[in-house]
Protein backbone atom coordinates (compact mmCIF):
# COMPACT_ATOMS: atom_id res chain seq x y z
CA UNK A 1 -10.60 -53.15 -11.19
CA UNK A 2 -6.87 -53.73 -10.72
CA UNK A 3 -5.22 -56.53 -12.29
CA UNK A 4 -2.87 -57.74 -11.08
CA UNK A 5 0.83 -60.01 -11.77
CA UNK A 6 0.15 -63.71 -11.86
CA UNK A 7 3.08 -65.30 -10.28
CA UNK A 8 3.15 -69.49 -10.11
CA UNK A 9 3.37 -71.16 -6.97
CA UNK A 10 6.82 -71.69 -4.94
CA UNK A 11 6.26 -75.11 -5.56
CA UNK A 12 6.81 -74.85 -9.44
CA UNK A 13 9.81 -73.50 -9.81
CA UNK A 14 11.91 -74.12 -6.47
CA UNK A 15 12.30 -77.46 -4.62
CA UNK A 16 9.96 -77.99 -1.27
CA UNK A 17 11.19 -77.22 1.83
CA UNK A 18 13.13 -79.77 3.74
CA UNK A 19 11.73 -81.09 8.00
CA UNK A 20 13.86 -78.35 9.83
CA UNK A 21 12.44 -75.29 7.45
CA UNK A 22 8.86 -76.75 7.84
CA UNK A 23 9.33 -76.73 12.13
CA UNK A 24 11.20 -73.51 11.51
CA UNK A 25 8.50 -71.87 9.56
CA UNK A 26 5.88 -73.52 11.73
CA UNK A 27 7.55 -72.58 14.66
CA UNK A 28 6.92 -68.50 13.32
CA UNK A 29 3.42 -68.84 12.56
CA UNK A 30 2.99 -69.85 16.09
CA UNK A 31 4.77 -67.19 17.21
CA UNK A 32 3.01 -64.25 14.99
CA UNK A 33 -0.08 -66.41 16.54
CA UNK A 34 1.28 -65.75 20.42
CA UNK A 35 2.48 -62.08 19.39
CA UNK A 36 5.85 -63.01 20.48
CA UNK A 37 6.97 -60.57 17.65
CA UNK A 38 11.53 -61.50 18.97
CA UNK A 39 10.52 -65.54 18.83
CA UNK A 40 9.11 -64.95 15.11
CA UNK A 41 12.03 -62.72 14.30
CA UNK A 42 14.34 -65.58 15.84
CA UNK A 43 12.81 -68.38 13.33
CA UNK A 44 13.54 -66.32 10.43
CA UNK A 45 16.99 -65.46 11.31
CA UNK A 46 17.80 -69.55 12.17
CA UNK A 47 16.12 -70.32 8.74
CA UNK A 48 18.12 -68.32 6.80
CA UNK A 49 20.95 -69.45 8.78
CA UNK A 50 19.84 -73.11 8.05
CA UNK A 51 19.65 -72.37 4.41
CA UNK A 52 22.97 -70.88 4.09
CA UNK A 53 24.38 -73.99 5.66
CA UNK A 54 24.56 -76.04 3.03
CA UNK A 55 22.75 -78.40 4.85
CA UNK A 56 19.14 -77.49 3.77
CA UNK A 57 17.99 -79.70 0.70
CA UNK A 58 15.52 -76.40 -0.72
CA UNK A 59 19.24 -74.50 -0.91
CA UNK A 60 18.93 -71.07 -0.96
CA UNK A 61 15.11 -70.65 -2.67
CA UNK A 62 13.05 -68.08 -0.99
């Protein structure tokens, strides 16, 4: 059997994710859904953009 690292959820020790990261990340899982591997690449680049703004209330976590 191999054990392994127990690590708590993101929602202990960061704050939750504000509207525009939840369509963001939304908007990838439908993409990895569709197979539209550029559209899923796309949502992770504008998400990190997003959270680099300044403007994202979950700041840079994650």
């Amino acid at each position: 059997m191999v054990e392994r690292a127990q690590t708590p959820p993101a929602s202990e020790h960061s704050q939750p994710p504000c509207r525009p990261c939840q369509a963001l990340a939304l908007a990838e899982a439908v993409a990895k859904a569709e197979y539209d591997w550029s559209r899923a690449t796309d949502c992770r680049v504008l998400m990190k953009r997003h959270r680099e703004s300044g403007e994202c209330v979950a700041g840079q976590s994650a």
